[in-house]
Protein backbone atom coordinates (compact mmCIF):
# COMPACT_ATOMS: atom_id res chain seq x y z
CA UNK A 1 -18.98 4.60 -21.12
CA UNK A 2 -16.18 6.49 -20.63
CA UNK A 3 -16.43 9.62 -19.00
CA UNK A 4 -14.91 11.10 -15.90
CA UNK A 5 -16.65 11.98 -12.67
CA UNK A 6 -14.60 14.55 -10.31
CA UNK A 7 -16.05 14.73 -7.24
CA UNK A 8 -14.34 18.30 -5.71
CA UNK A 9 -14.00 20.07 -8.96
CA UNK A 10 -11.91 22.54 -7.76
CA UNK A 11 -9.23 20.51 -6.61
CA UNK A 12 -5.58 21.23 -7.19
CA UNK A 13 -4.56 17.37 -7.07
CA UNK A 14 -8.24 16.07 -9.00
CA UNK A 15 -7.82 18.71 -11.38
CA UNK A 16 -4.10 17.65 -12.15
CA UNK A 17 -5.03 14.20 -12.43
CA UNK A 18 -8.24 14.99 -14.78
CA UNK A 19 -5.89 16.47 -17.03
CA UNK A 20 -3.24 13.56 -17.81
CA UNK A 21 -6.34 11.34 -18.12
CA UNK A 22 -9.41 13.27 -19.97
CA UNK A 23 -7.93 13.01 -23.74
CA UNK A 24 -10.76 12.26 -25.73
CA UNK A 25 -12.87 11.71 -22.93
CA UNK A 26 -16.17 13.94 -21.62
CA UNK A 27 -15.57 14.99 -18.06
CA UNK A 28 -17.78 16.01 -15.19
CA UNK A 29 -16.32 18.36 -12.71
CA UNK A 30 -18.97 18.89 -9.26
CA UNK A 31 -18.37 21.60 -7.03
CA UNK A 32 -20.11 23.89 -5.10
CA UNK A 33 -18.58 26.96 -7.81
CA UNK A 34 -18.22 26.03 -11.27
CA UNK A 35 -14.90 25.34 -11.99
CA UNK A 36 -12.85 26.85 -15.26
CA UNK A 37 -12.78 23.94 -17.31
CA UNK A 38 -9.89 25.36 -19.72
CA UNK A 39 -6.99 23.25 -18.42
CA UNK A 40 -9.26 20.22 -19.29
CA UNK A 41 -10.70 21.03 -22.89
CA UNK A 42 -6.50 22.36 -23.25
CA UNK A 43 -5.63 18.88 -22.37
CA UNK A 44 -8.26 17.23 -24.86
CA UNK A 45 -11.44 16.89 -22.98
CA UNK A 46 -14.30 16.41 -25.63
CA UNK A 47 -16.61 18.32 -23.72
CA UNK A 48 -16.76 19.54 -19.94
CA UNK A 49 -20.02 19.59 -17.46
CA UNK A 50 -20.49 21.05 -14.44
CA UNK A 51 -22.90 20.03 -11.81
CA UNK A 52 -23.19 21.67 -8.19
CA UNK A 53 -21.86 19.52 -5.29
CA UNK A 54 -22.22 20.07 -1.68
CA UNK A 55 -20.40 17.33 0.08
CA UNK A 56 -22.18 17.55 3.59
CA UNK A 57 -25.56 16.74 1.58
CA UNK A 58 -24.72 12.78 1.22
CA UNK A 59 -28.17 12.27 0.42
CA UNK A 60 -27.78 14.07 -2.91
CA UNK A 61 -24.51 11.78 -3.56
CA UNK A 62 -26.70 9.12 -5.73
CA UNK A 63 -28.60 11.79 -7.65
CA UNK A 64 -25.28 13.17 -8.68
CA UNK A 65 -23.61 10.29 -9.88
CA UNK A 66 -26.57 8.96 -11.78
CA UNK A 67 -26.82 12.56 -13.44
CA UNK A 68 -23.17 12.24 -14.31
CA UNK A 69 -23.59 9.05 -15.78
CA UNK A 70 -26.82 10.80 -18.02
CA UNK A 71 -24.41 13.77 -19.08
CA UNK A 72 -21.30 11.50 -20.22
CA UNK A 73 -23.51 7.82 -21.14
CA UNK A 74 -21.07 6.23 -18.47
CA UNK A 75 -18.55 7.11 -16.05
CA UNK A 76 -15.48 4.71 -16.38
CA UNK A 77 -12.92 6.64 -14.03
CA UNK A 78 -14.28 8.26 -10.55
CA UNK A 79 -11.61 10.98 -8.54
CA UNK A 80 -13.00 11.70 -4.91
CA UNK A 81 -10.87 14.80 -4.27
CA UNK A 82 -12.95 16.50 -1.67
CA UNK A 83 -12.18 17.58 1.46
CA UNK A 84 -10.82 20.34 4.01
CA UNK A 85 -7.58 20.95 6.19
CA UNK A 86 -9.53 22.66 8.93
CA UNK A 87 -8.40 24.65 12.00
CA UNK A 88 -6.62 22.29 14.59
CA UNK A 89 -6.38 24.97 17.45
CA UNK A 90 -10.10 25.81 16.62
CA UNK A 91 -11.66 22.01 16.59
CA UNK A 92 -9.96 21.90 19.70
CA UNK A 93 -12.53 23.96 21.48
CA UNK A 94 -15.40 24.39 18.59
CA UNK A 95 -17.10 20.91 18.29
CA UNK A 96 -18.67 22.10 15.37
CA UNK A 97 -15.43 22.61 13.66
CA UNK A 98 -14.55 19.71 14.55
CA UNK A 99 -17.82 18.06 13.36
CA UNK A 100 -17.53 19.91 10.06
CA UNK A 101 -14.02 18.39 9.37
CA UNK A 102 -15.53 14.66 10.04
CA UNK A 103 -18.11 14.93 7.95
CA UNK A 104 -16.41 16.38 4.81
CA UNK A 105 -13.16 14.64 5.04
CA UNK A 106 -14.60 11.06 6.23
CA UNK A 107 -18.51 10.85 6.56
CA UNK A 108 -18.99 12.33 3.17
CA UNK A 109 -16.17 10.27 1.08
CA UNK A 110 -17.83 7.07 2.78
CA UNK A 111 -20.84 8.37 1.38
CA UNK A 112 -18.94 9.23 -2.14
CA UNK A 113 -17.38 5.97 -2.65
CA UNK A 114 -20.20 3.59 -1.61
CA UNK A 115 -22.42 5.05 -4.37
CA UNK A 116 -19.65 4.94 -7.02
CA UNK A 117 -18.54 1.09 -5.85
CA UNK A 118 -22.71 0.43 -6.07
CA UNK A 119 -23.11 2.43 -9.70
CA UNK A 120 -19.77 1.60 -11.91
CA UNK A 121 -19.86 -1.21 -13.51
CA UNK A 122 -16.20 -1.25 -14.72
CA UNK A 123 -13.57 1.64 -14.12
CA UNK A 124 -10.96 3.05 -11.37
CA UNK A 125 -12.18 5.04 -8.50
CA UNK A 126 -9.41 7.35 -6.88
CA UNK A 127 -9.50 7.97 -3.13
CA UNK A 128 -6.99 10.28 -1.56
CA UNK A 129 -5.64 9.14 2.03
CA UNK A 130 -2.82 10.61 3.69
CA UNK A 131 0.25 10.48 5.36
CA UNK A 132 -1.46 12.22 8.54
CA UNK A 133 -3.52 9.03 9.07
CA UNK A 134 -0.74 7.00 9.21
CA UNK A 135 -0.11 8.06 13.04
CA UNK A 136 -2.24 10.82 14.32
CA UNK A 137 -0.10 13.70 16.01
CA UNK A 138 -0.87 16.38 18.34
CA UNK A 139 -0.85 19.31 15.87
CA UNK A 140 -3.43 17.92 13.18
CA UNK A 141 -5.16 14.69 14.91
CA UNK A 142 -8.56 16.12 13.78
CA UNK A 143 -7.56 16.04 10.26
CA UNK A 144 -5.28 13.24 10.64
CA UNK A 145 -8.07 10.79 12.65
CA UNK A 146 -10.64 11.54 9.32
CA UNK A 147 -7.56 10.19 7.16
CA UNK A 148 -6.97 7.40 9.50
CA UNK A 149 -10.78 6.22 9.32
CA UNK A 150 -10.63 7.05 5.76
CA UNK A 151 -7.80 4.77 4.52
CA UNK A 152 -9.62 1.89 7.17
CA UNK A 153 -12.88 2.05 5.00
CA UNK A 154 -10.80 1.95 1.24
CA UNK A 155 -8.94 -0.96 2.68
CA UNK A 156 -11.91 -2.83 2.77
CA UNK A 157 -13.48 -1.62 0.25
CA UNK A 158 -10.64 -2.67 -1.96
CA UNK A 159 -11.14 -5.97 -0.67
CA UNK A 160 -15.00 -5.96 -1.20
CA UNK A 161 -13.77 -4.89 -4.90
CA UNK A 162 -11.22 -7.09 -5.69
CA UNK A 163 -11.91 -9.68 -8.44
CA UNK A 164 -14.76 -7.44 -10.14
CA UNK A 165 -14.18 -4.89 -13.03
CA UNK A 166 -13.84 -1.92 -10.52
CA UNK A 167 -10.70 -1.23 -9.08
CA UNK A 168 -10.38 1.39 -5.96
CA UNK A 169 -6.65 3.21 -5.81
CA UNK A 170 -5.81 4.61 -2.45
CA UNK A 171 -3.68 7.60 -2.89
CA UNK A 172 -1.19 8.11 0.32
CA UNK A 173 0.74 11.42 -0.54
CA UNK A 174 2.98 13.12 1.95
CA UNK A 175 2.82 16.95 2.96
CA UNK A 176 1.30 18.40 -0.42
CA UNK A 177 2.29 21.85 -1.59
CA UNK A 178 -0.57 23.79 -2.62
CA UNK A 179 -3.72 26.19 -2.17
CA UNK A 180 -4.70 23.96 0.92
CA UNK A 181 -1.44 24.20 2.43
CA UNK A 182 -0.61 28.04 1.66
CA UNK A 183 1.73 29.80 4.48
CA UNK A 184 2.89 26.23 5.83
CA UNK A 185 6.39 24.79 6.04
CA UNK A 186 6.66 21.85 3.83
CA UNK A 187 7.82 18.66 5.84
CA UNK A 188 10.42 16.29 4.20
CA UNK A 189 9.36 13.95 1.44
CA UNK A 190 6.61 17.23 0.39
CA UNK A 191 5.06 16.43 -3.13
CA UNK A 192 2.88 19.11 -5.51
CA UNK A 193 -0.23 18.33 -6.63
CA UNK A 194 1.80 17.55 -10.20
CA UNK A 195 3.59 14.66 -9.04
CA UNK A 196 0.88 13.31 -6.62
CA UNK A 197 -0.95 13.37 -10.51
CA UNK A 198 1.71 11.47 -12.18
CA UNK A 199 1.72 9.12 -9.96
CA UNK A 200 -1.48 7.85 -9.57
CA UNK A 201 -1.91 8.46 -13.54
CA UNK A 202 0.57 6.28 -14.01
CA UNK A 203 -0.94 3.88 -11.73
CA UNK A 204 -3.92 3.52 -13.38
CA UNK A 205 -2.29 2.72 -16.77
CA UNK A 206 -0.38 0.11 -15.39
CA UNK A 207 -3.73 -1.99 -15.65
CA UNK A 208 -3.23 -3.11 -12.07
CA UNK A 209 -5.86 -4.29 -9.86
CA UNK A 210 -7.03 -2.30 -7.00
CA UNK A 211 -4.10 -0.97 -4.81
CA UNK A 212 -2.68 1.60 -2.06
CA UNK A 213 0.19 4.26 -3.25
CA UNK A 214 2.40 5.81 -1.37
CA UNK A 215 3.87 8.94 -2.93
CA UNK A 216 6.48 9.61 -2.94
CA UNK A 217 7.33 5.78 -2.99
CA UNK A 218 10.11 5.92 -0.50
CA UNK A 219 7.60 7.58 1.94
CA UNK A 220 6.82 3.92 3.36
CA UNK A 221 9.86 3.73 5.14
CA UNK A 222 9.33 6.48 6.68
CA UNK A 223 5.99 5.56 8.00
CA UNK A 224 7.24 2.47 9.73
CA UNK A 225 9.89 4.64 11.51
CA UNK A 226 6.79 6.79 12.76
CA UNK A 227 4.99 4.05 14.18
CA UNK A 228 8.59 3.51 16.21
CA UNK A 229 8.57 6.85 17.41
CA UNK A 230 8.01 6.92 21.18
CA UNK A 231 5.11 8.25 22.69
CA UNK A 232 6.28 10.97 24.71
CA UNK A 233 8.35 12.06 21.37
CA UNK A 234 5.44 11.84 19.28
CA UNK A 235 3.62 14.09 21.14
CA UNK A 236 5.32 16.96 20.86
CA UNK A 237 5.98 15.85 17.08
CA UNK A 238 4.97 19.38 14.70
CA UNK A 239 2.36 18.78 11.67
């Protein structure tokens, strides 16, 4: 019982952590498109399975992870790396859009992470908050209001966890340089998917329970100087 489930198989930052962590280890990579699994079997993956994911179908979420569990004989480490950036100025006015951002980016990963908390035993599931939902802001509080409702649920989740063999880690990574990203300026404190990797790799070696990670570390303080920013100043605050 100790394969890996990736849950957005063609993610930068779940593709980068897969890789530090799949050494001897099957792996299961779901996505709508199958994924090129070379990185993986490069980095030691024993063998690599692909099984189509549509994240707005939560009601195929159990049927997945069960199947994952039948491919690998157990799934010891989850990564929920799903998810979309969206089009601010076009939720604005296209509830749809808007809609569609909700449901992949929060309704979905509530969906995600209930059915791994109910079906591993034992393990690490990895969620990915972010800096956005710290303080939603004009430019991106679409994106930023799934985060914020997002980081809520692991928070108790973590709770509802701790004490058991399953540990949830709460990744809270600044601006992150990548695919998503493309044609953006990065704001300070910007990560890659690399280092957002290392980090929570290195997090779930430590052993520790469950747990919330800021990365970079130092981005903390800056969070509490957001939350002293004043409202009229916020508002006109850029992504």
């Amino acid at each position: 019982m100790n394969g890996i489930l990736l849950l957005g198989g063609t993610s930068e930052i779940g593709l980068e952590l897969t890789a530090r962590l799949c050494a001897g280890r099957e792996v299961v990579l779901a996505a709508r498109r199958e994924p090129d699994s070379r990185m993986l079997l490069d980095a030691g993956a024993t063998a690599v399975h692909h099984l189509p994911f549509e994240a707005r179908d939560v009601a195929s979420h159990r049927a997945l992870v069960e199947r994952a569990r039948e491919l690998t004989g157990g799934i010891s480490t989850a990564i929920v790396a799903f998810g979309i950036l969206g089009d601010q100025a076009r939720a604005e006015h296209d509830e749809a859009h808007a809609v569609d951002i909700a449901t992949i980016d929060y309704t979905a990963q509530v969906s995600a992470l209930t059915v791994l908390a109910d079906l591993l035993p034992l393990g690490e599931i990895v969620a990915f908050s972010s800096i956005a939902g710290w303080r939603a802001r004009r430019a991106n509080y679409v994106y930023g209001s799934t985060k914020a409702g997002l980081d809520a649920f692991c928070q108790g989740l973590s709770d509802r966890l701790h004490g058991s063999g399953l540990r949830l880690i709460t990744a809270r990574p600044g601006f992150v340089i990548g695919s998503m990203t493309a044609g953006m300026d990065p704001a300070p404190m910007s990560v890659t998917p690399g280092e957002v990797a290392d980090a929570v790799a290195a997090e779930i070696r430590s052993g520790r329970g469950s747990t919330t990670l800021w990365i970079p570390r130092r981005l903390r303080l800056l969070a509490w100087v957001m939350r002293l920013v004043p409202r009229p100043i916020w508002r006109r605050m850029p992504r």
